[in-house]
PDB file of N, CA and C in Angstrom:
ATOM      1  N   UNK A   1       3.309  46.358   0.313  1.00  0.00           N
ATOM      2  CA  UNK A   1       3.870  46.316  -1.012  1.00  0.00           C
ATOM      3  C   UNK A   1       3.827  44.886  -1.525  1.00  0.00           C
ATOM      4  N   UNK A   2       3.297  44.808  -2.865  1.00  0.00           N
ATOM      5  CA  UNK A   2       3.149  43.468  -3.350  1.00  0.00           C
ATOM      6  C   UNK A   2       4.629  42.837  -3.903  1.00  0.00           C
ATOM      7  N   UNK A   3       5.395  41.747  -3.785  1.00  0.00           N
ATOM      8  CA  UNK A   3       6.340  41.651  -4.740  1.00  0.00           C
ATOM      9  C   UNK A   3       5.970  41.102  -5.836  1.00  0.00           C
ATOM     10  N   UNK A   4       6.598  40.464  -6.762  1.00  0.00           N
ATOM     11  CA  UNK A   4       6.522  40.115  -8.173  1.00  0.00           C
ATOM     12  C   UNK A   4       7.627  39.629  -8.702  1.00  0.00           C
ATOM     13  N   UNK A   5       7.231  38.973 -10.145  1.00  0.00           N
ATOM     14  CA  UNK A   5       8.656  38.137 -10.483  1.00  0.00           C
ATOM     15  C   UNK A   5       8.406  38.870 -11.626  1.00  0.00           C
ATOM     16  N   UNK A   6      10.090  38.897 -12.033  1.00  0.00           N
ATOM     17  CA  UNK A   6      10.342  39.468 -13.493  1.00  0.00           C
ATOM     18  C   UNK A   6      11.228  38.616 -13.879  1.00  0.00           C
ATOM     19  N   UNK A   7      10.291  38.114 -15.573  1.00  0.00           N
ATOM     20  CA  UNK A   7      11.113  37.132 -16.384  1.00  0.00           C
ATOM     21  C   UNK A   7      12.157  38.059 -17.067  1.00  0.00           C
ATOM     22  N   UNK A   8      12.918  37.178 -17.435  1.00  0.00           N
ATOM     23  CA  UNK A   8      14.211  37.762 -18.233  1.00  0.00           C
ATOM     24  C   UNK A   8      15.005  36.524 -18.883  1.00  0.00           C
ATOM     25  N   UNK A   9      15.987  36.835 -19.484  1.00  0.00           N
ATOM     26  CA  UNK A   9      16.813  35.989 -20.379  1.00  0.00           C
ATOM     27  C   UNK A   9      17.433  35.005 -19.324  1.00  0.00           C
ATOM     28  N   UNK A  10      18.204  36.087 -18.050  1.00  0.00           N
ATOM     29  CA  UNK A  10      18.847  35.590 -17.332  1.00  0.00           C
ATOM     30  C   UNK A  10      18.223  34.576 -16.184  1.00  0.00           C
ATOM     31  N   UNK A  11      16.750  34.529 -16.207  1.00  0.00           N
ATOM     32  CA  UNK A  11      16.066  33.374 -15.498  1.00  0.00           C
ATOM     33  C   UNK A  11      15.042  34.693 -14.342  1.00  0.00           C
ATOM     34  N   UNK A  12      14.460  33.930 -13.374  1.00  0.00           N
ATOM     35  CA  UNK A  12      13.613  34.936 -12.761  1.00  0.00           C
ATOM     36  C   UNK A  12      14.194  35.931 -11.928  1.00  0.00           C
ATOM     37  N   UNK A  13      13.463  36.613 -11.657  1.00  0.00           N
ATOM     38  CA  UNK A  13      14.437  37.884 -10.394  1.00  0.00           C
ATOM     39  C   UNK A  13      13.078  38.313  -9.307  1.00  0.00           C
ATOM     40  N   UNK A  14      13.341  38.848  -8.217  1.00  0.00           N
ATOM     41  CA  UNK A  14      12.126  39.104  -7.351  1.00  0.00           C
ATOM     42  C   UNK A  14      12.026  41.021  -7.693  1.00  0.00           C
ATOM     43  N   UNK A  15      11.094  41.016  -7.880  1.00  0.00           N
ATOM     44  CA  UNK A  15      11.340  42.869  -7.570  1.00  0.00           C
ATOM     45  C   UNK A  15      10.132  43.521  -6.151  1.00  0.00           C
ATOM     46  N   UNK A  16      11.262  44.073  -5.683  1.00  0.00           N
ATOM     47  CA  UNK A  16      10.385  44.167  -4.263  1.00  0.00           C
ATOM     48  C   UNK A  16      10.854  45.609  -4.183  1.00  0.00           C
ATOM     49  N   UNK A  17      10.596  45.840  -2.881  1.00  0.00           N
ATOM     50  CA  UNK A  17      11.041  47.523  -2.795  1.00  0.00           C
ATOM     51  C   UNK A  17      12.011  47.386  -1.220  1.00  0.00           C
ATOM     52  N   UNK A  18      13.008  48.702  -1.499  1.00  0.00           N
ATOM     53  CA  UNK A  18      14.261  48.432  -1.022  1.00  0.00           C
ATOM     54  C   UNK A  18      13.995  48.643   0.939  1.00  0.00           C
ATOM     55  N   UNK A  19      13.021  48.550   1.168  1.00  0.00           N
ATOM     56  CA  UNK A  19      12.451  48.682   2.502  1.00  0.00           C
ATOM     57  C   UNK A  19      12.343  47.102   2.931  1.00  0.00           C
ATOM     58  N   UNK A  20      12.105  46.177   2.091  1.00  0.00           N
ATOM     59  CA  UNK A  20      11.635  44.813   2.198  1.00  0.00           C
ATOM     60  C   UNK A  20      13.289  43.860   2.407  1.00  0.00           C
ATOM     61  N   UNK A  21      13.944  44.973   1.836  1.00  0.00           N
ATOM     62  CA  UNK A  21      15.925  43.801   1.805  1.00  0.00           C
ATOM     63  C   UNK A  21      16.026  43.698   3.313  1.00  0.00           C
ATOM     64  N   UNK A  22      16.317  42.464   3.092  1.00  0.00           N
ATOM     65  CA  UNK A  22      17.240  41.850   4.611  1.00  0.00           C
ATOM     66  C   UNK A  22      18.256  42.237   4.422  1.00  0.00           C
ATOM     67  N   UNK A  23      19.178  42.557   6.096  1.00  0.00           N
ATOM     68  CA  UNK A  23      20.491  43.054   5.837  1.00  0.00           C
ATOM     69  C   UNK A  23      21.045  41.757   4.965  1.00  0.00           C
ATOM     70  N   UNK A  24      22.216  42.329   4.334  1.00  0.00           N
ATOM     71  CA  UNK A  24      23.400  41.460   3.849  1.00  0.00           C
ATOM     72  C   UNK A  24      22.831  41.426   2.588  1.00  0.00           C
ATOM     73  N   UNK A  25      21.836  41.675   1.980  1.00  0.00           N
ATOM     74  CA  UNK A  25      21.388  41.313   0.711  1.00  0.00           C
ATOM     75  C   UNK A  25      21.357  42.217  -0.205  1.00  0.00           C
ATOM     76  N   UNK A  26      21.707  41.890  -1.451  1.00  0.00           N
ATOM     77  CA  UNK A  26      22.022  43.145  -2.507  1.00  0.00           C
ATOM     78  C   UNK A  26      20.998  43.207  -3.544  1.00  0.00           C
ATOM     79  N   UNK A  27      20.712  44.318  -3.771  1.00  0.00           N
ATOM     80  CA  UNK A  27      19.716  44.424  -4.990  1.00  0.00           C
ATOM     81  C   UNK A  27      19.839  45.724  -6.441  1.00  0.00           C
ATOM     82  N   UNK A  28      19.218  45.549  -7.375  1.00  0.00           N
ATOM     83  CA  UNK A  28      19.415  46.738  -8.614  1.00  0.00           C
ATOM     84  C   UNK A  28      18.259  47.419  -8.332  1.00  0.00           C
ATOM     85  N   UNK A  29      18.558  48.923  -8.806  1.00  0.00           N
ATOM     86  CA  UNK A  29      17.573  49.533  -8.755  1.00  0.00           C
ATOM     87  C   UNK A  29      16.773  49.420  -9.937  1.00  0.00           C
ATOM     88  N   UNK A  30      15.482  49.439  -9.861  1.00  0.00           N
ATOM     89  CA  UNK A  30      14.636  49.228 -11.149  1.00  0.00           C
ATOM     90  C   UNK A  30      13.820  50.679 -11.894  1.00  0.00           C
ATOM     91  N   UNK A  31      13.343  51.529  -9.941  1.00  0.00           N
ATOM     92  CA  UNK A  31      12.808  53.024 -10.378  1.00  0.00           C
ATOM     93  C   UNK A  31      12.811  53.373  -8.888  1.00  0.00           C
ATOM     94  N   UNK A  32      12.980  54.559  -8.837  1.00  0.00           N
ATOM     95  CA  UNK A  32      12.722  55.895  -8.108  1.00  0.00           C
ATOM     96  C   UNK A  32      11.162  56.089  -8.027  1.00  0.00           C
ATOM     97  N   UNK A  33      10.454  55.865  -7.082  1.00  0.00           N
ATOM     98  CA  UNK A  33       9.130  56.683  -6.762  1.00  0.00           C
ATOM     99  C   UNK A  33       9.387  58.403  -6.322  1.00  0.00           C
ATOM    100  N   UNK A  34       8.399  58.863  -6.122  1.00  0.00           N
ATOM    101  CA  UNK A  34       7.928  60.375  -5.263  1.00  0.00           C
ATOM    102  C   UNK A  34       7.978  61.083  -6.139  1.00  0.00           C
ATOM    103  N   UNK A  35       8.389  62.115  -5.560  1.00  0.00           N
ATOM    104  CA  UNK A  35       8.031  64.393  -5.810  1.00  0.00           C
ATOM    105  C   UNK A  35       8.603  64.545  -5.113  1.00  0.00           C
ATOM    106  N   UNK A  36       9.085  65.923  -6.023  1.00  0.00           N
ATOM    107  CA  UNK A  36       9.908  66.821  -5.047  1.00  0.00           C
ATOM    108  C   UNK A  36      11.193  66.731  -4.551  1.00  0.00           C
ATOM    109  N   UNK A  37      10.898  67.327  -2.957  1.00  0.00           N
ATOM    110  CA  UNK A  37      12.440  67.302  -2.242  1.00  0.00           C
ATOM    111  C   UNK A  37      12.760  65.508  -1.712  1.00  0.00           C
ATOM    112  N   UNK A  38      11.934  64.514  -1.654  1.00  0.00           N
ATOM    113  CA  UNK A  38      12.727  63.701  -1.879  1.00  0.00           C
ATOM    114  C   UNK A  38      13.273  62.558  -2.901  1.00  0.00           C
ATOM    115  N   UNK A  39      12.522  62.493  -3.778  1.00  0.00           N
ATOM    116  CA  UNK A  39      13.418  62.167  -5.311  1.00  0.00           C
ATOM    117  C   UNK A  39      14.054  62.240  -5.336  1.00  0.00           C
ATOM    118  N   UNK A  40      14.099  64.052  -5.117  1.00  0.00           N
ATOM    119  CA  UNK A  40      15.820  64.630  -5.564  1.00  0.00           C
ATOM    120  C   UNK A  40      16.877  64.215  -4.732  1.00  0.00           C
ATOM    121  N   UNK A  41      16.493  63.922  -3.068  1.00  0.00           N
ATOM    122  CA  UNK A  41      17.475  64.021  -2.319  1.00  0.00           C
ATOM    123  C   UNK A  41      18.125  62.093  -2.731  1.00  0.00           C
ATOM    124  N   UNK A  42      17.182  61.537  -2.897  1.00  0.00           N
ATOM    125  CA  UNK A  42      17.269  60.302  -3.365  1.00  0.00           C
ATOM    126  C   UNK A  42      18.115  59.716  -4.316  1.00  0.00           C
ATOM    127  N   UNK A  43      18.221  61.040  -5.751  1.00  0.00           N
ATOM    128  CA  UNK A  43      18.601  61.230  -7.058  1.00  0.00           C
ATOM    129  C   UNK A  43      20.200  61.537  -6.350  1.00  0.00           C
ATOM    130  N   UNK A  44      20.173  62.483  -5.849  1.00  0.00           N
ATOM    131  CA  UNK A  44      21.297  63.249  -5.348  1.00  0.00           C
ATOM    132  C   UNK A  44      22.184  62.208  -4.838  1.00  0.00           C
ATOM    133  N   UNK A  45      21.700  61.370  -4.162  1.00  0.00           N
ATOM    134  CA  UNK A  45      22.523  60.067  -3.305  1.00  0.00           C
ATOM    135  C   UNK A  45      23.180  59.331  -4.514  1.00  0.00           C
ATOM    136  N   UNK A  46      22.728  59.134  -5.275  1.00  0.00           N
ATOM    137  CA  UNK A  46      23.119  58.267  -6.301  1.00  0.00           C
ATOM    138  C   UNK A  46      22.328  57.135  -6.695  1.00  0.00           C
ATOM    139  N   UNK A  47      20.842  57.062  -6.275  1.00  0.00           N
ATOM    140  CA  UNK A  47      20.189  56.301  -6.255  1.00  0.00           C
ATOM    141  C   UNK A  47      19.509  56.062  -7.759  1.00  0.00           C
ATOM    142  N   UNK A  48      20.043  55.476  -8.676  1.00  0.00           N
ATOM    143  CA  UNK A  48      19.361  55.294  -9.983  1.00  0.00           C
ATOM    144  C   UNK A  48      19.086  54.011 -10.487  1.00  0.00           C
ATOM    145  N   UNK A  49      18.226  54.151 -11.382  1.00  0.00           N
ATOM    146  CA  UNK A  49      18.225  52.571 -12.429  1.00  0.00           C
ATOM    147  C   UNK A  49      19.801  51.957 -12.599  1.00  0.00           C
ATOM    148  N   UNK A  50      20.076  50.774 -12.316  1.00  0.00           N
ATOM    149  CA  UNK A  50      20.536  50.038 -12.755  1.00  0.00           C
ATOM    150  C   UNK A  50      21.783  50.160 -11.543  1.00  0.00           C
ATOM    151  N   UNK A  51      21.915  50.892 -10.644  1.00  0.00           N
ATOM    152  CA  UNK A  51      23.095  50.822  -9.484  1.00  0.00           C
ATOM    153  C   UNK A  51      22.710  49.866  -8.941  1.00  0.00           C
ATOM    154  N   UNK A  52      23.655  49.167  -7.949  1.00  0.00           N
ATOM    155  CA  UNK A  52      23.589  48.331  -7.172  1.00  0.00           C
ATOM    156  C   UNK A  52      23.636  48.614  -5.329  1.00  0.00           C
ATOM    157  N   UNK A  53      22.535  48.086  -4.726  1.00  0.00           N
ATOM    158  CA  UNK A  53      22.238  48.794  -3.620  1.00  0.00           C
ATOM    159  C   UNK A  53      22.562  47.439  -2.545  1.00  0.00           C
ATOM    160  N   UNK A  54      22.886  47.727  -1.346  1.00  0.00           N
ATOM    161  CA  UNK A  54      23.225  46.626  -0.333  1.00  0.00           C
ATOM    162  C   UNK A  54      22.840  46.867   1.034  1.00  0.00           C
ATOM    163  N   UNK A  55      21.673  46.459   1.071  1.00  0.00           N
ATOM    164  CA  UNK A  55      21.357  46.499   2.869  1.00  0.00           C
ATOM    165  C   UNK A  55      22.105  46.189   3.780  1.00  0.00           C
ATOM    166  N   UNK A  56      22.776  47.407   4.359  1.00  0.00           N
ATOM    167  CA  UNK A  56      23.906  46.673   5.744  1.00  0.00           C
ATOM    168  C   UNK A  56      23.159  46.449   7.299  1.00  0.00           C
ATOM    169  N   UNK A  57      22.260  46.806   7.652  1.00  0.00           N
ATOM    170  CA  UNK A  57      21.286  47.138   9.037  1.00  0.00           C
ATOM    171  C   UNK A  57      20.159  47.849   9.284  1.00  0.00           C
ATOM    172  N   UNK A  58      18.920  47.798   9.561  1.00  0.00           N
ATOM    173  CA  UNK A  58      18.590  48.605  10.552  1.00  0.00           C
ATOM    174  C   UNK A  58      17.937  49.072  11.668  1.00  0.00           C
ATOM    175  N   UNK A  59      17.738  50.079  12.008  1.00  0.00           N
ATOM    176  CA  UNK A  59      18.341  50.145  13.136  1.00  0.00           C
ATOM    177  C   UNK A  59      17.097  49.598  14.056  1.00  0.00           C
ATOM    178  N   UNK A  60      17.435  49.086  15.355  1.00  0.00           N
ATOM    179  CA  UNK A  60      16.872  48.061  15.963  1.00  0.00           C
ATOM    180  C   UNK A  60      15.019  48.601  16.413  1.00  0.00           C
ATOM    181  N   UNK A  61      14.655  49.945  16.378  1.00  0.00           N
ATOM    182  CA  UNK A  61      13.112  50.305  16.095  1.00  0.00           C
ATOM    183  C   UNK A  61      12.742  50.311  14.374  1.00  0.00           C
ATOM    184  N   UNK A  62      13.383  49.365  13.895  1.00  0.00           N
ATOM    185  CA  UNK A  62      13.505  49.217  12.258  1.00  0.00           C
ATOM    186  C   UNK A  62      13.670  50.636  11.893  1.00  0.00           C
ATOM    187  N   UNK A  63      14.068  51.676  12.079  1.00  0.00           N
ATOM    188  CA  UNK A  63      14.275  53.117  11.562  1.00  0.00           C
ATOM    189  C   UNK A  63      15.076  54.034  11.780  1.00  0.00           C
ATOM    190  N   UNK A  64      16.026  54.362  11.350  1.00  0.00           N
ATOM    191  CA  UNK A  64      16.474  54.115   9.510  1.00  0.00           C
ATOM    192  C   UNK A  64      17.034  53.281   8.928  1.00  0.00           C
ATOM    193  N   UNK A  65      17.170  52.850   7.870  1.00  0.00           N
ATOM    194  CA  UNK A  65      18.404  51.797   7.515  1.00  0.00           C
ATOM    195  C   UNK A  65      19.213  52.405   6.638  1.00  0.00           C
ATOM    196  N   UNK A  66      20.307  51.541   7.341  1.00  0.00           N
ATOM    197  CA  UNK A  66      21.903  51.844   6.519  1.00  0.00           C
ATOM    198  C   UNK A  66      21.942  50.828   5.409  1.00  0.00           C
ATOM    199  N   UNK A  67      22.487  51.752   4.473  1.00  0.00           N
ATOM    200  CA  UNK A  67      22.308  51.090   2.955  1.00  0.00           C
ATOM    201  C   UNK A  67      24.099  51.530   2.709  1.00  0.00           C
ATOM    202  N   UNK A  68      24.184  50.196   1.674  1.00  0.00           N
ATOM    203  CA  UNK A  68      25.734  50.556   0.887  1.00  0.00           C
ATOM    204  C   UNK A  68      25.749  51.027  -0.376  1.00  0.00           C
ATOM    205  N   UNK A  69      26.158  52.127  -0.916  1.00  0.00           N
ATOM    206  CA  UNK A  69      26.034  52.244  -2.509  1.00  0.00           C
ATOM    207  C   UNK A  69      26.790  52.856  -3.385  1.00  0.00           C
ATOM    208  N   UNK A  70      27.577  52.767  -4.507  1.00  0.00           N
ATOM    209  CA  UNK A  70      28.749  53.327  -4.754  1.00  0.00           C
ATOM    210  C   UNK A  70      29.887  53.703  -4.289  1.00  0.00           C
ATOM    211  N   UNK A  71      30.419  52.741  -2.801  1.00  0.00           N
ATOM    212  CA  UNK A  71      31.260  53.041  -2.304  1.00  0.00           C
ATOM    213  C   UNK A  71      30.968  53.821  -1.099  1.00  0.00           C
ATOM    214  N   UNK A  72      30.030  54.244  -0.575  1.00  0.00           N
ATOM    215  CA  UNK A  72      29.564  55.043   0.095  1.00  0.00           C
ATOM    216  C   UNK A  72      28.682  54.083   0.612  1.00  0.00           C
ATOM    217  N   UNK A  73      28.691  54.869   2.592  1.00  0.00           N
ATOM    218  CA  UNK A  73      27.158  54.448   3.241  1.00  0.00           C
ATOM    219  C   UNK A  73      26.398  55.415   3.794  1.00  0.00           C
ATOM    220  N   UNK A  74      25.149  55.501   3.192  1.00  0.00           N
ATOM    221  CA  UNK A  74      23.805  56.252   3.796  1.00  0.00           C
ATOM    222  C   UNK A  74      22.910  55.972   4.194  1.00  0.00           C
ATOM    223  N   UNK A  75      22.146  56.409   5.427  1.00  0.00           N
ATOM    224  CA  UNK A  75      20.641  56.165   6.144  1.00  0.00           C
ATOM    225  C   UNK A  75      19.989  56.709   5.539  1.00  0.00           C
ATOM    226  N   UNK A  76      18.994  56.009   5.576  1.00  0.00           N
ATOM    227  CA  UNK A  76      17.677  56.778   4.707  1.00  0.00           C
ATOM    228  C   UNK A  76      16.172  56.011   5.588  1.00  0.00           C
ATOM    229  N   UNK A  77      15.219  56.479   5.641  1.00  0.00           N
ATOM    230  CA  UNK A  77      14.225  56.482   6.326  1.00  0.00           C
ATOM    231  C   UNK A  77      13.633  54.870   5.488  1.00  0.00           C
ATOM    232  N   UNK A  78      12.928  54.517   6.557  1.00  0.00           N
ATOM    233  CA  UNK A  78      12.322  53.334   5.900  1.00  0.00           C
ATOM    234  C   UNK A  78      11.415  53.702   5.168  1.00  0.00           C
ATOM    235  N   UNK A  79      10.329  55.002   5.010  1.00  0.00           N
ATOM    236  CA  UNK A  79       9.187  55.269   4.209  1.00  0.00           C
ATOM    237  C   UNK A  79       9.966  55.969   2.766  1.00  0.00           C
ATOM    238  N   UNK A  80      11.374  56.403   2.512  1.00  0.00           N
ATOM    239  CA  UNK A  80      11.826  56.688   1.367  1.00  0.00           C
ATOM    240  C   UNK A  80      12.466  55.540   0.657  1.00  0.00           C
ATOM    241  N   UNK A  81      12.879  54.386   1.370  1.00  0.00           N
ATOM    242  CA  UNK A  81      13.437  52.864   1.409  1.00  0.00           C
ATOM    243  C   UNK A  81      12.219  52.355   0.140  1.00  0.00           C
ATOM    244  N   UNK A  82      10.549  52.678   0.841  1.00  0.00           N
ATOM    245  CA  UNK A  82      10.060  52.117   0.229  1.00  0.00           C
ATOM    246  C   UNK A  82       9.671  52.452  -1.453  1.00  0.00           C
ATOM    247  N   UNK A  83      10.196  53.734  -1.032  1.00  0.00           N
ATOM    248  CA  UNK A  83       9.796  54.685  -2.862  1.00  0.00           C
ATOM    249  C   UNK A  83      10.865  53.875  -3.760  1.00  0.00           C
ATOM    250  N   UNK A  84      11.857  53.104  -3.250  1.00  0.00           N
ATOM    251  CA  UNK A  84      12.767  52.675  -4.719  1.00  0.00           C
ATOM    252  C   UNK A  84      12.730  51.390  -4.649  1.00  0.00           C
ATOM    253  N   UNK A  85      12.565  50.664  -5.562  1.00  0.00           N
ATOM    254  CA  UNK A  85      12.083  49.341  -6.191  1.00  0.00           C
ATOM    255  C   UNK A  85      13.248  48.691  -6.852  1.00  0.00           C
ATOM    256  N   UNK A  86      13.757  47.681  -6.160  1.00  0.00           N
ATOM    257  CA  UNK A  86      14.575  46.767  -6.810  1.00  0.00           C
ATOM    258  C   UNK A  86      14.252  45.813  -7.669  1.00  0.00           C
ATOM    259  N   UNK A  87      15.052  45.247  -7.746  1.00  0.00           N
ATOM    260  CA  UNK A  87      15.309  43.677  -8.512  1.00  0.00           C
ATOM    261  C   UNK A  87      16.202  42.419  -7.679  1.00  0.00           C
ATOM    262  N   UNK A  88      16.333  41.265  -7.010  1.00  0.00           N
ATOM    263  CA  UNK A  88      16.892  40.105  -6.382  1.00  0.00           C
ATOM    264  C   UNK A  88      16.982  38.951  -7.046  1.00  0.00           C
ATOM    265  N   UNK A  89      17.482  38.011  -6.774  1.00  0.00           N
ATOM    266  CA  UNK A  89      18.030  36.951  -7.879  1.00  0.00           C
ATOM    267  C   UNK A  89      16.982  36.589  -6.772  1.00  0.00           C
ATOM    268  N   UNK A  90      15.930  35.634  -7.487  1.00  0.00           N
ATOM    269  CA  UNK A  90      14.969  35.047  -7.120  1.00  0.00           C
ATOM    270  C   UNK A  90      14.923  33.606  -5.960  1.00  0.00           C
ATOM    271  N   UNK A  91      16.006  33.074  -5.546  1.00  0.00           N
ATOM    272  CA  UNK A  91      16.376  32.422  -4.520  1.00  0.00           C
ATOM    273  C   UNK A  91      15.651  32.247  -3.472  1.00  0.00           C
ATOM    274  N   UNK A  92      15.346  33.460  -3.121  1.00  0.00           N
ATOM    275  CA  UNK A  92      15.056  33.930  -1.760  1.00  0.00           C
ATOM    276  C   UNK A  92      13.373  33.786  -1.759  1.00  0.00           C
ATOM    277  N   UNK A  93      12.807  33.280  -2.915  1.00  0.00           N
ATOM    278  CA  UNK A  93      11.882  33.292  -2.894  1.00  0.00           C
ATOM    279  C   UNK A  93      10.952  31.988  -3.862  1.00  0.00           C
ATOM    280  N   UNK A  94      10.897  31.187  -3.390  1.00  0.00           N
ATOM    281  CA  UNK A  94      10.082  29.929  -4.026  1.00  0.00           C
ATOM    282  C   UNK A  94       8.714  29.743  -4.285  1.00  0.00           C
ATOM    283  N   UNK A  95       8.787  29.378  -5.814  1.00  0.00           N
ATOM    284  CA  UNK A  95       6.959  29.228  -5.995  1.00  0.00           C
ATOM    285  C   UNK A  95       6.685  28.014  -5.874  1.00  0.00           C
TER     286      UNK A  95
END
């Protein structure tokens, strides 16, 4: 997955996909990839534009990771991790 910078008012941001977050690090959702049954199950979680998502671990064969989100924590596979695309305050990443 390629990352990228997105300009904005508020200065740059990284947008990467939510498979790429180091634990401890928080990110916005930007979009939902796939079809089907997992979108939905994705949708269903609460996973939308503009929530705020927080990598807590994972797990030590990197698979699954525990994510924080609305108060709630869920595992989710690292290959559905990669269908949703954040946004990061650009820090973490120097040109």
């Amino acid at each position: 997955m390629i990352n990228y910078i997105l300009q904005s008012s508020k200065g740059k941001k990284l947008a990467m996909s939510l498979d790429q977050l180091k634990p401890g690090e928080t990110g916005i959702v930007i979009s939902v990839a796939g079809a089907g049954a997992v979108k939905r199950r994705l949708l269903d979680m609460g996973i939308h534009k503009g929530q705020t998502i927080k990598m807590i671990k994972a797990a030590p064969l990197r698979d699954p990771l525990q994510i924080s989100l609305a108060g709630g924590h869920f595992s989710i596979r690292r290959s559905e991790a990669s269908l949703i695309q954040i946004e990061i305050e650009s820090d973490r990443f120097r040109e």
